[in-house]
C-alpha atoms as a PDB file:
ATOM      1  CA  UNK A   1     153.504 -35.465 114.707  1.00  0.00           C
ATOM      2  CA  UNK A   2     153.013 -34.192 111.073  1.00  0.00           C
ATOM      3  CA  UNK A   3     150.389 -30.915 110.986  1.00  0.00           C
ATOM      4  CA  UNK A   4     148.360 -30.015 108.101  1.00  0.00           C
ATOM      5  CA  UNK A   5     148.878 -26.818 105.883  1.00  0.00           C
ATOM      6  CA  UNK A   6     147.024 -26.024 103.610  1.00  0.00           C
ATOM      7  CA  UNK A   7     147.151 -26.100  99.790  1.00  0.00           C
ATOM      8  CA  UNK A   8     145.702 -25.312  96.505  1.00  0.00           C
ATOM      9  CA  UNK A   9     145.318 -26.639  92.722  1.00  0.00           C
ATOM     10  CA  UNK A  10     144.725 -24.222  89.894  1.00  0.00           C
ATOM     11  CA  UNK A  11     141.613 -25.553  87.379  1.00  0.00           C
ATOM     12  CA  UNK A  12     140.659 -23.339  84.794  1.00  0.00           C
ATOM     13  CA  UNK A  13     137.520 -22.354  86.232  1.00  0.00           C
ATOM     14  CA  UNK A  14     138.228 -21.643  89.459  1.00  0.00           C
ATOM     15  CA  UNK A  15     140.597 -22.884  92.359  1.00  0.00           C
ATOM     16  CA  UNK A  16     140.698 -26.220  94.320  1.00  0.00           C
ATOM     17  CA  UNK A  17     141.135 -25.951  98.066  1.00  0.00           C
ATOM     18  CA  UNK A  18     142.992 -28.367 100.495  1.00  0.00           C
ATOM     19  CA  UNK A  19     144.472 -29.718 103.500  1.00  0.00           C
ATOM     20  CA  UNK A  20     147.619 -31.574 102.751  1.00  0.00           C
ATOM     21  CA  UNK A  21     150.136 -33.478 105.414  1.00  0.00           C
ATOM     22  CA  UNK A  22     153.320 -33.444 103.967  1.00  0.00           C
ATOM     23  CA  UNK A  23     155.230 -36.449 104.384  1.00  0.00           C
ATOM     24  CA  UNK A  24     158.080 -36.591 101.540  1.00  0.00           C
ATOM     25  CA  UNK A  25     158.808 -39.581 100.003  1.00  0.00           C
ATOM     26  CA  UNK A  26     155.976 -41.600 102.024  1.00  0.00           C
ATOM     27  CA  UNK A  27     152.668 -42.630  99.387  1.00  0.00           C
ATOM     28  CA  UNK A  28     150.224 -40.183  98.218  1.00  0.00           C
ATOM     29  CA  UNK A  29     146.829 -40.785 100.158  1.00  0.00           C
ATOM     30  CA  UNK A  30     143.853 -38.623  98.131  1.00  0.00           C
ATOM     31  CA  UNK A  31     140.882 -38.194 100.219  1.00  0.00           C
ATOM     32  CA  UNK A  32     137.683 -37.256  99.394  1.00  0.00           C
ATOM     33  CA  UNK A  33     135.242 -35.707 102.023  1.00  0.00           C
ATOM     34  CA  UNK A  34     130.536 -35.760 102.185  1.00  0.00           C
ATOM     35  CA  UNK A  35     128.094 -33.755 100.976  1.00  0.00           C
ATOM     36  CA  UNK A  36     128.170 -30.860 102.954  1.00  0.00           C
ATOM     37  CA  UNK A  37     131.260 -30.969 104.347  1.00  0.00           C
ATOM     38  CA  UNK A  38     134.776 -30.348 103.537  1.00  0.00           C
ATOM     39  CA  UNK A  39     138.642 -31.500 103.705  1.00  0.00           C
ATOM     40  CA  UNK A  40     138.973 -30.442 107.121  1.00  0.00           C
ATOM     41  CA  UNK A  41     136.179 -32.011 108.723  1.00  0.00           C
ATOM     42  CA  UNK A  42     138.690 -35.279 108.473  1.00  0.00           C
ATOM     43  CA  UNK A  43     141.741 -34.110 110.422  1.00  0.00           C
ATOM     44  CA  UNK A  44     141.339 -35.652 113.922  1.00  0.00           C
ATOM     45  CA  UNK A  45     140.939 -39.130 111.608  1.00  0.00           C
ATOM     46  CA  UNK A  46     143.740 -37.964 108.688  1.00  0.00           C
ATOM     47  CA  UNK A  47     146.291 -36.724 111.607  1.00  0.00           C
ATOM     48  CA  UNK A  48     146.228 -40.641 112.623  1.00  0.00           C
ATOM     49  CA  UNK A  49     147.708 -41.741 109.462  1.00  0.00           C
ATOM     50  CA  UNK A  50     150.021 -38.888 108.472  1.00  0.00           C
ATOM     51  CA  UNK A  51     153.196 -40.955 109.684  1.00  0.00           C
ATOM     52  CA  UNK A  52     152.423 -43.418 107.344  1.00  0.00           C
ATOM     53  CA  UNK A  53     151.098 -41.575 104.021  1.00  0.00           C
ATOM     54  CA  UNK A  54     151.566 -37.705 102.236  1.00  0.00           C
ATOM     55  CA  UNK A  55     147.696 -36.882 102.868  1.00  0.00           C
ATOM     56  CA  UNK A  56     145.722 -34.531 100.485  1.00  0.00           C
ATOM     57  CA  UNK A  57     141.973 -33.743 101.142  1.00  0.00           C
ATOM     58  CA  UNK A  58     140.370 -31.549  99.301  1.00  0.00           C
ATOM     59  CA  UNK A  59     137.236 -29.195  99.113  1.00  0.00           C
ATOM     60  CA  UNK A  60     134.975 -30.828  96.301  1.00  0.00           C
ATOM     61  CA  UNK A  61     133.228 -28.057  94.297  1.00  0.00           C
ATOM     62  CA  UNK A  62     130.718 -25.899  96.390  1.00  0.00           C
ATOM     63  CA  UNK A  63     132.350 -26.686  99.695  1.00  0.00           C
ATOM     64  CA  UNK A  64     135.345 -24.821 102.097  1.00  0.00           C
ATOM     65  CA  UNK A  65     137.438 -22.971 100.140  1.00  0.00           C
ATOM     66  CA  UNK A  66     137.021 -24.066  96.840  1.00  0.00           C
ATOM     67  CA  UNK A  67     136.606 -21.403  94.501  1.00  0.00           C
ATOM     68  CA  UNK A  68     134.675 -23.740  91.785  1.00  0.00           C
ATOM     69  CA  UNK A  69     131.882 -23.067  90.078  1.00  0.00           C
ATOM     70  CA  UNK A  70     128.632 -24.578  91.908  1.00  0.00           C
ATOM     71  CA  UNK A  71     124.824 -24.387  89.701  1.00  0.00           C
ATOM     72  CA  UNK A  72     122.048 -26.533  91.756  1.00  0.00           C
ATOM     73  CA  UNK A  73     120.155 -25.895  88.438  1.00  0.00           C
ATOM     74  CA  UNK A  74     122.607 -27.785  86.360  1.00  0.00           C
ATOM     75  CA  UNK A  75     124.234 -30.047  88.597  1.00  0.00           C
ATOM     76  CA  UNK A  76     122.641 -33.682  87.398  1.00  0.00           C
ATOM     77  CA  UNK A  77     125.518 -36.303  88.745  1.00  0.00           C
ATOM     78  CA  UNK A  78     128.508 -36.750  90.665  1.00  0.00           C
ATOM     79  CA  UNK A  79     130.608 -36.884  87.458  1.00  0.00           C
ATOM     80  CA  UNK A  80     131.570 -33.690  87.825  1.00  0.00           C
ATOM     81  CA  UNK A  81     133.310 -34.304  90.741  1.00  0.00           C
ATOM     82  CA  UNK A  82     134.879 -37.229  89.027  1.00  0.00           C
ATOM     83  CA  UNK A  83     136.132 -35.036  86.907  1.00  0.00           C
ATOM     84  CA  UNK A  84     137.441 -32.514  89.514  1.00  0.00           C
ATOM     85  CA  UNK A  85     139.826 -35.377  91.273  1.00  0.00           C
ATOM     86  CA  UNK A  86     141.208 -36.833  88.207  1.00  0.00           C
ATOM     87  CA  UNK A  87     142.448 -32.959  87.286  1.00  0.00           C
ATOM     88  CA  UNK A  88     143.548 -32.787  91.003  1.00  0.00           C
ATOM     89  CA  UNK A  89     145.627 -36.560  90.354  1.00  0.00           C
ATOM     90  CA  UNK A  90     147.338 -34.806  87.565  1.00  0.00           C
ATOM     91  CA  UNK A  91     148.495 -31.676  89.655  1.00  0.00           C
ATOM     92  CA  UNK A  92     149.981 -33.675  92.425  1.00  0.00           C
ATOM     93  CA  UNK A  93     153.867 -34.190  91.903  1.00  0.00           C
ATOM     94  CA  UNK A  94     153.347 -38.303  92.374  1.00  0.00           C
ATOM     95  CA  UNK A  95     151.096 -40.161  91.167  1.00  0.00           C
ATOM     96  CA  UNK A  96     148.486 -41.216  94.226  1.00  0.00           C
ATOM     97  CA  UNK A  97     149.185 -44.932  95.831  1.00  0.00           C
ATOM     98  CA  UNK A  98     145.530 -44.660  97.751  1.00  0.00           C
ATOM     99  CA  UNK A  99     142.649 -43.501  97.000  1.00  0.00           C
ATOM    100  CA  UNK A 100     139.381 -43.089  99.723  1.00  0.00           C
ATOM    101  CA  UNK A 101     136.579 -40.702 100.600  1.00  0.00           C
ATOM    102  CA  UNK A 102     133.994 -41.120 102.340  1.00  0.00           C
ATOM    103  CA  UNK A 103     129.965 -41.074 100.994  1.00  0.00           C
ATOM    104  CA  UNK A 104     129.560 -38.889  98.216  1.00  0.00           C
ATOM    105  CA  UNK A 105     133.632 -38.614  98.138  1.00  0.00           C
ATOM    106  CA  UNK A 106     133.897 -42.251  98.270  1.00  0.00           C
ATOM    107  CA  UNK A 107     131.338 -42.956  95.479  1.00  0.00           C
ATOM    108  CA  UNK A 108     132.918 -39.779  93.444  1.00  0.00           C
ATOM    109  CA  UNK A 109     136.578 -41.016  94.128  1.00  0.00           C
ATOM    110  CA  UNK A 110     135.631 -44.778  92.303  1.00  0.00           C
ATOM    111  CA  UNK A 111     133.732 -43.012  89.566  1.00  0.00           C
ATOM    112  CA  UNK A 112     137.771 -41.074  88.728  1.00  0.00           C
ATOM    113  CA  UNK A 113     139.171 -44.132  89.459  1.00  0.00           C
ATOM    114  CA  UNK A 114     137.431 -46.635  86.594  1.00  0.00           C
ATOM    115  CA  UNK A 115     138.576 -43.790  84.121  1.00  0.00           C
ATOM    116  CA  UNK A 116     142.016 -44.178  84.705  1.00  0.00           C
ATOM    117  CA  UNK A 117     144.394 -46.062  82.275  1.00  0.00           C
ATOM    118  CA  UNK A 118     145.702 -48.002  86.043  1.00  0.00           C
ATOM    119  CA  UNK A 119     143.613 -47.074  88.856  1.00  0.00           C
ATOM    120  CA  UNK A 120     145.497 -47.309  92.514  1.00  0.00           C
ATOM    121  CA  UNK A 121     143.337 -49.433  95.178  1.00  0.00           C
ATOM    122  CA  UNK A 122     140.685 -47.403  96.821  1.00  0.00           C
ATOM    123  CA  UNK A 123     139.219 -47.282 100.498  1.00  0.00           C
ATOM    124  CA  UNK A 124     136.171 -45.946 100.747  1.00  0.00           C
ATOM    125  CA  UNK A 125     133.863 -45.565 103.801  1.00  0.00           C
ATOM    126  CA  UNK A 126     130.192 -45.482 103.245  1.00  0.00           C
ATOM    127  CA  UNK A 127     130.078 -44.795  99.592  1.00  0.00           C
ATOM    128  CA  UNK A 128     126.591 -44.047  98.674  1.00  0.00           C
ATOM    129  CA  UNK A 129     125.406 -47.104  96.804  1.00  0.00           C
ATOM    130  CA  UNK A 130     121.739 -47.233  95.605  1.00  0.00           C
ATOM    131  CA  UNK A 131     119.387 -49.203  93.718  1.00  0.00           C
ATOM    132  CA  UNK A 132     119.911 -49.890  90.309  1.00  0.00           C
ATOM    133  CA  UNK A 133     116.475 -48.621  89.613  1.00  0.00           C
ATOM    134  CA  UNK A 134     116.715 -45.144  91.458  1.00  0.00           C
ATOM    135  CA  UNK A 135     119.999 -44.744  89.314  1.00  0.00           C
ATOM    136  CA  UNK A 136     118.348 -45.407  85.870  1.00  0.00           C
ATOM    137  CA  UNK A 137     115.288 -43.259  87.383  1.00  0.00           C
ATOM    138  CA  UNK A 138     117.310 -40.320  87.476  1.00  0.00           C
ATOM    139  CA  UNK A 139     119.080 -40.865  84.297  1.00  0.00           C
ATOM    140  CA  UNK A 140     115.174 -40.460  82.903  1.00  0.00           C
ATOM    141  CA  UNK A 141     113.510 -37.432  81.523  1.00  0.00           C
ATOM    142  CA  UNK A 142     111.123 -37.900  84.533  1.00  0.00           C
ATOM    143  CA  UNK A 143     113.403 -37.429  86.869  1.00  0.00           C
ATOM    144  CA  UNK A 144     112.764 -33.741  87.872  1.00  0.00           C
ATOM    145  CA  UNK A 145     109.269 -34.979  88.500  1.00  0.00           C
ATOM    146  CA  UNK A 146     110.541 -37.888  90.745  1.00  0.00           C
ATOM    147  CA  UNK A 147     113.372 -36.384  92.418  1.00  0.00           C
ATOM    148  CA  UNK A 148     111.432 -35.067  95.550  1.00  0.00           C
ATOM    149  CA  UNK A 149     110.038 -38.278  95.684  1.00  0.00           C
ATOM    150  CA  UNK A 150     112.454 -40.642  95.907  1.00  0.00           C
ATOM    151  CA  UNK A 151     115.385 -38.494  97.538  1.00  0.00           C
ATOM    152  CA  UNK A 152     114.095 -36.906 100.839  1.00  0.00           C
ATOM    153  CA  UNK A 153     117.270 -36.247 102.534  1.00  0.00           C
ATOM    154  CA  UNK A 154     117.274 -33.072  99.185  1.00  0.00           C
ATOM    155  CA  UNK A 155     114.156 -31.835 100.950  1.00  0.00           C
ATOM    156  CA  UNK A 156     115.401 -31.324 104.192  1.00  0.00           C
ATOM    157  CA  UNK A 157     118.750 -29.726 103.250  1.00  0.00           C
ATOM    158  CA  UNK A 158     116.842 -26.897 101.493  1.00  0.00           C
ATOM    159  CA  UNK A 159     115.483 -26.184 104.694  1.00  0.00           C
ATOM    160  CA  UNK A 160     118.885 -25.709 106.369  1.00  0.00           C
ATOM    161  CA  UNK A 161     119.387 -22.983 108.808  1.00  0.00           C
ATOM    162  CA  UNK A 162     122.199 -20.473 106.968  1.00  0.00           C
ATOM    163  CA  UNK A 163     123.232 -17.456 108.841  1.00  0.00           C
ATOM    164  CA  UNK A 164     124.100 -16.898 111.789  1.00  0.00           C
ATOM    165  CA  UNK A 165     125.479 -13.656 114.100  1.00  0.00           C
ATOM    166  CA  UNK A 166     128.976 -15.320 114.765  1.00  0.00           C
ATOM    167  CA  UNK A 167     130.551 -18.588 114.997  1.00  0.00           C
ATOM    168  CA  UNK A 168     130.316 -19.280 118.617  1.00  0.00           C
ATOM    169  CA  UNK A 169     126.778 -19.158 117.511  1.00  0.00           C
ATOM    170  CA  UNK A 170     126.814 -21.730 115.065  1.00  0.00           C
ATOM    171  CA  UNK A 171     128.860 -24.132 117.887  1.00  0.00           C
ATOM    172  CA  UNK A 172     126.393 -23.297 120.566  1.00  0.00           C
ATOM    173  CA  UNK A 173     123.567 -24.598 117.654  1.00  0.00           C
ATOM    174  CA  UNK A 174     125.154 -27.796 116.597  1.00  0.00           C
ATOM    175  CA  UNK A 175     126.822 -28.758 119.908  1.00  0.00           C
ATOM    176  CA  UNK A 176     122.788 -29.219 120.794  1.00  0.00           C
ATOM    177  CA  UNK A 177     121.870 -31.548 118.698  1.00  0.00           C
ATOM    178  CA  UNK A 178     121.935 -35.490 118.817  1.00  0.00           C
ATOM    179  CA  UNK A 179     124.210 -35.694 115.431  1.00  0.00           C
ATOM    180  CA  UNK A 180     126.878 -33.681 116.867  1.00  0.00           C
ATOM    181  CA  UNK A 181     127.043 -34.706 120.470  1.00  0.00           C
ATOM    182  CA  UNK A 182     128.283 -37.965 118.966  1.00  0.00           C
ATOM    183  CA  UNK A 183     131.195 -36.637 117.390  1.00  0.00           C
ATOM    184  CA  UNK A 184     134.900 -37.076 118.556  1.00  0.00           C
ATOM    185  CA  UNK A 185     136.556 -33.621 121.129  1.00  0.00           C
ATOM    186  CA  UNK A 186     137.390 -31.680 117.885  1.00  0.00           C
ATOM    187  CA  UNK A 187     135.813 -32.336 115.164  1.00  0.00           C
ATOM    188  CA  UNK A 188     132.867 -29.964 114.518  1.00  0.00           C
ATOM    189  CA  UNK A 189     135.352 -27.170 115.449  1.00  0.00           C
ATOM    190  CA  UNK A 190     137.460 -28.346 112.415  1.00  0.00           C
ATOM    191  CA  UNK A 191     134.021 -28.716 110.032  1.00  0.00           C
ATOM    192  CA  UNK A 192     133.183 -25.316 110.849  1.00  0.00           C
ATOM    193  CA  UNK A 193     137.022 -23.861 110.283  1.00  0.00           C
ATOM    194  CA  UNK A 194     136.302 -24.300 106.758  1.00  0.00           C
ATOM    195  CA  UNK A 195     132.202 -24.859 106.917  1.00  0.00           C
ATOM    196  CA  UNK A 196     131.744 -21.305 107.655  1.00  0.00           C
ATOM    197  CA  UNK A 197     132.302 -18.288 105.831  1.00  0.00           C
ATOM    198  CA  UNK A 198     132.461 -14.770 107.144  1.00  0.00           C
ATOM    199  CA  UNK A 199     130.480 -12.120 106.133  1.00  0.00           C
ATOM    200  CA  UNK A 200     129.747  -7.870 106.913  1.00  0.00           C
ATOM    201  CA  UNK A 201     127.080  -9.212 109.703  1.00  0.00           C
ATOM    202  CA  UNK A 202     127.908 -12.766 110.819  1.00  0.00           C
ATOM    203  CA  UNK A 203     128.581 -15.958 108.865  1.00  0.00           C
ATOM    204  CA  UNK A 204     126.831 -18.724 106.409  1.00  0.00           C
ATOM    205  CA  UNK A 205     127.409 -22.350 105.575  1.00  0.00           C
ATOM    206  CA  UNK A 206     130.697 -22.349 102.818  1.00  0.00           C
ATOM    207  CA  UNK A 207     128.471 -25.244 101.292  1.00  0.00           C
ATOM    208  CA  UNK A 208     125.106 -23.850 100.326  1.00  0.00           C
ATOM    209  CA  UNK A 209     122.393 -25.495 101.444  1.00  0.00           C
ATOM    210  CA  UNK A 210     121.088 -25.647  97.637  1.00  0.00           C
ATOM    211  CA  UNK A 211     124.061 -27.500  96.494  1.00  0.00           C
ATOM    212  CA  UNK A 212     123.859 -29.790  99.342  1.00  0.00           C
ATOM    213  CA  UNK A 213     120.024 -30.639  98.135  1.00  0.00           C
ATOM    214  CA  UNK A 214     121.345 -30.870  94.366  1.00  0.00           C
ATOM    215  CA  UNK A 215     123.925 -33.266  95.336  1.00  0.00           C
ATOM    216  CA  UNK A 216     121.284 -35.591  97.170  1.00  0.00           C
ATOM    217  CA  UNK A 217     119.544 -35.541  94.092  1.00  0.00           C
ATOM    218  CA  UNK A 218     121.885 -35.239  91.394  1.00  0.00           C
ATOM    219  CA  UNK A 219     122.376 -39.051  90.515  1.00  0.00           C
ATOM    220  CA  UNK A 220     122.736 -39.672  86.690  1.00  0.00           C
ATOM    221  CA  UNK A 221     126.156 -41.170  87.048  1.00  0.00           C
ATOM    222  CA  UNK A 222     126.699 -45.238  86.673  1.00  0.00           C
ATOM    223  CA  UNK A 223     128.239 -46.699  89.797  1.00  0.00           C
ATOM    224  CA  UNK A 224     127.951 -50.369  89.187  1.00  0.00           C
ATOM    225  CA  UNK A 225     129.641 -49.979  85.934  1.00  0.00           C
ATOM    226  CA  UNK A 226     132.462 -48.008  87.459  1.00  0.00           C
ATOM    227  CA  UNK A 227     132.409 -50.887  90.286  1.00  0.00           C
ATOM    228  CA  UNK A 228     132.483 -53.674  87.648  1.00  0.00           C
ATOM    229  CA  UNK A 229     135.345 -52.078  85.722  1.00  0.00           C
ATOM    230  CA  UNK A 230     137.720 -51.713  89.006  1.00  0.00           C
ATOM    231  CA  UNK A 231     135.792 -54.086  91.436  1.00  0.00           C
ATOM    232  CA  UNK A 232     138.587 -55.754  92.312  1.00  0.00           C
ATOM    233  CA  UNK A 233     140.945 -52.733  93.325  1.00  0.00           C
ATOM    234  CA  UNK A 234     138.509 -51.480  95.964  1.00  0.00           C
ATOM    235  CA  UNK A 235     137.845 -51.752  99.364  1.00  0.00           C
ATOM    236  CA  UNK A 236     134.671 -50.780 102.024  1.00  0.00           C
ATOM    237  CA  UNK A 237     133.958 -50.278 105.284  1.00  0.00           C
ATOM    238  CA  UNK A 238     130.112 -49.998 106.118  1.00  0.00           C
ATOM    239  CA  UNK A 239     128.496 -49.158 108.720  1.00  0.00           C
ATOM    240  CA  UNK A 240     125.644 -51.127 110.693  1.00  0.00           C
ATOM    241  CA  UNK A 241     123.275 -48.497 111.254  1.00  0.00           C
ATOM    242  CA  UNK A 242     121.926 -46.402 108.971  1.00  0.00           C
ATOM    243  CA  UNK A 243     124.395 -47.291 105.985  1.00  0.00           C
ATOM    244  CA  UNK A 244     124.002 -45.258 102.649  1.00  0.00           C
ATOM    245  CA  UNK A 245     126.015 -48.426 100.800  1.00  0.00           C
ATOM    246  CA  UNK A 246     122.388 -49.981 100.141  1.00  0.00           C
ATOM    247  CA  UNK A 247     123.422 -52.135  97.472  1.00  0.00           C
ATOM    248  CA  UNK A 248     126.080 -54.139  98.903  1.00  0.00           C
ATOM    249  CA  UNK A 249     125.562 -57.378  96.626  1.00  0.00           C
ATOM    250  CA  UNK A 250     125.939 -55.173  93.861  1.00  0.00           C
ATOM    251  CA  UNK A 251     129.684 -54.268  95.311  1.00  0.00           C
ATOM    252  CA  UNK A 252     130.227 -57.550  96.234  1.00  0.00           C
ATOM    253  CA  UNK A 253     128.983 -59.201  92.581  1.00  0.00           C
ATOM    254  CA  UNK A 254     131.834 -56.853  91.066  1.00  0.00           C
ATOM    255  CA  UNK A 255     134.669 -57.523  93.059  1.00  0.00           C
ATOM    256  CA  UNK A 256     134.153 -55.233  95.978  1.00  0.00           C
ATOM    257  CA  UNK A 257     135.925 -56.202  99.522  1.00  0.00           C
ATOM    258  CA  UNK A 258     133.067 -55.163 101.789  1.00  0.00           C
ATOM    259  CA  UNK A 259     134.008 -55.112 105.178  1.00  0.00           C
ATOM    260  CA  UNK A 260     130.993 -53.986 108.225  1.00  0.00           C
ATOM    261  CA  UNK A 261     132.121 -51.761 111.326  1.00  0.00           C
ATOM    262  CA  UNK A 262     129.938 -50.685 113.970  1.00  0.00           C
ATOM    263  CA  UNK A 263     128.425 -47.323 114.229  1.00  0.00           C
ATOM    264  CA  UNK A 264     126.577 -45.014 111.588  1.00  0.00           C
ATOM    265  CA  UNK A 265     127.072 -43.577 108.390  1.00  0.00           C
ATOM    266  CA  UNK A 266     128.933 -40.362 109.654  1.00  0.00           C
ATOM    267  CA  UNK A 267     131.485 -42.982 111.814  1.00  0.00           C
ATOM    268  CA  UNK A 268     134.607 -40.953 110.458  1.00  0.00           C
ATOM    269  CA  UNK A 269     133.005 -37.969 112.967  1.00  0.00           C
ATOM    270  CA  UNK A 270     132.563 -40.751 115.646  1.00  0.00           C
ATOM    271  CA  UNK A 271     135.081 -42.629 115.692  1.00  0.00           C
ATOM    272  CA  UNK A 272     138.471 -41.166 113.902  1.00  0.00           C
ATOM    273  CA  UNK A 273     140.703 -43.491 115.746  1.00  0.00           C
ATOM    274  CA  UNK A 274     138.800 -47.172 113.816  1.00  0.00           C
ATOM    275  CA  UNK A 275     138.309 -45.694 110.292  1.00  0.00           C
ATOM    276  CA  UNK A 276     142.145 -44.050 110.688  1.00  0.00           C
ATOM    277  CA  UNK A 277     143.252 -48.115 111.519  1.00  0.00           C
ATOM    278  CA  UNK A 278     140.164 -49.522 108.877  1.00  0.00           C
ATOM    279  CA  UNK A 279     142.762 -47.141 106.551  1.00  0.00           C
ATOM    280  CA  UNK A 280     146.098 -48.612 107.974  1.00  0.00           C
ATOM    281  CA  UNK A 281     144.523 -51.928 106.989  1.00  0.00           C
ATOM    282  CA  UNK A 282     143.138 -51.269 103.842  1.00  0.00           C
ATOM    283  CA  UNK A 283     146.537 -50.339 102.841  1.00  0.00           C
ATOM    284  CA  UNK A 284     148.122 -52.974 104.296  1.00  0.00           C
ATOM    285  CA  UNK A 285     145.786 -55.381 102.099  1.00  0.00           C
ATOM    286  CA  UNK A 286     146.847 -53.376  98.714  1.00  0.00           C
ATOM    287  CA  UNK A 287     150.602 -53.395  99.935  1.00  0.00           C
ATOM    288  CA  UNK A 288     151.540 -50.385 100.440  1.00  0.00           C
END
């Protein structure tokens, strides 16, 4: 069995944290975790597909480890973290052969991927896919008028709890609540490794709660046209209950492989063991 170490990537503003699985000479699998969460959170699901791929999964900017520069008053679209993985492609000593995330790393991973001169195939679980209109919405000068509106989820992320005496603490919390009774032996422990960071008298979320809530709202950047350029290259899995990929016909219209799995939007959590062989497959379809 392969175990993770981890890794990090140099950007000139700061420092890019990771897990990585090394696996030399095997294909470069880049994955991309949700808002709120971080690389880690994936490695009961990752650890099923090590044999098989070299795994990298990163802390986008404002979560873990990352060192990045985060601004909830400037942060207006997910292009930044576009940005952040094509820089993170180009430190890697292969070029990537897969590309996946899941949510706002799945919908960040295919806005890198239609800027790139020959974009790999991508697998992405539960990208989050809206409405044309809410898109164009927040592309308008109205927006910060709208936002609170027509993005609730922002709302309620502002009013996350964020400090706490110790970490057993934090466990105790979670381990209460519906969300996290549902997830797989293991895998809030490894959120939290990286979730949490310590401080003089106890410990706070690594991703603030701000951030979080500027991410929910921050949606100026053009999915469907990133879809229609690479359509055809990329692959989803969607959930049945309580999916964030809303606009599915506008996936499938531009080439999109849309396939549905049972269980909710946070099934990576849930159910490690189908997304890990939704990823075997996916990669089987592209063949690698």
């Amino acid at each position: 069995m392969i175990e993770p170490e981890r890794a990090h990537y140099e950007f000139e503003d700061g420092m890019m944290a990771a897990w990585r699985w090394p696996n030399p000479g095997a294909p470069i699998l880049v994955f991309a975790h949700a808002n709120g969460f971080n690389g880690g959170a994936y490695r009961q699901m990752l650890g099923k597909v090590a044999d098989r791929f070299e795994i990298i999964a990163p802390d986008l900017r404002g979560h873990g480890r990352t060192t990045l520069p985060a601004d909830p008053a400037t942060h207006k679209s997910w292009n930044v973290y576009a940005k952040d993985l094509l820089a993170l492609y180009d430190r890697l000593d292969r070029r990537p052969a897969l590309l996946a995330g899941h949510s706002m790393g799945g919908s960040s991973t295919l806005l890198a991927a239609a800027q790139m001169r020959d974009a790999p195939p991508l697998a992405l679980v539960e990208p989050v896919v809206l409405p044309p209109a809410l898109y164009l919405m927040a592309r308008s000068p109205l927006w910060p008028f709208m936002k609170g509106a027509a993005i609730k989820p922002a709302a309620t992320a502002r009013k996350r709890s964020n400090g706490w005496p110790d970490r057993d603490a934090v466990i105790s919390r979670y381990q209460s609540r519906p969300t996290f009774a549902r997830w797989s032996d293991g895998v809030l422990e490894d959120y939290l490794e990286d979730g949490l960071v310590e401080l003089d008298d106890g410990v706070r979320l690594a991703c603030d709660p701000n951030w979080e809530a500027a991410n929910f709202e921050g949606q100026a950047h053009d999915l469907l046209r990133a879809a229609r350029r690479i359509g055809d290259t990329v692959q989803v899995l969607k959930a049945n209950k309580g999916s964030t990929v809303i606009n599915a016909s506008g996936l499938v219209a531009r080439g999109v492989r849309l396939e549905s799995v049972e269980g909710g939007h946070l099934i990576p959590m849930e159910a490690p063991s189908i997304v890990a062989s939704w990823l075997g497959k996916a990669a089987e379809n592209a063949g690698l």
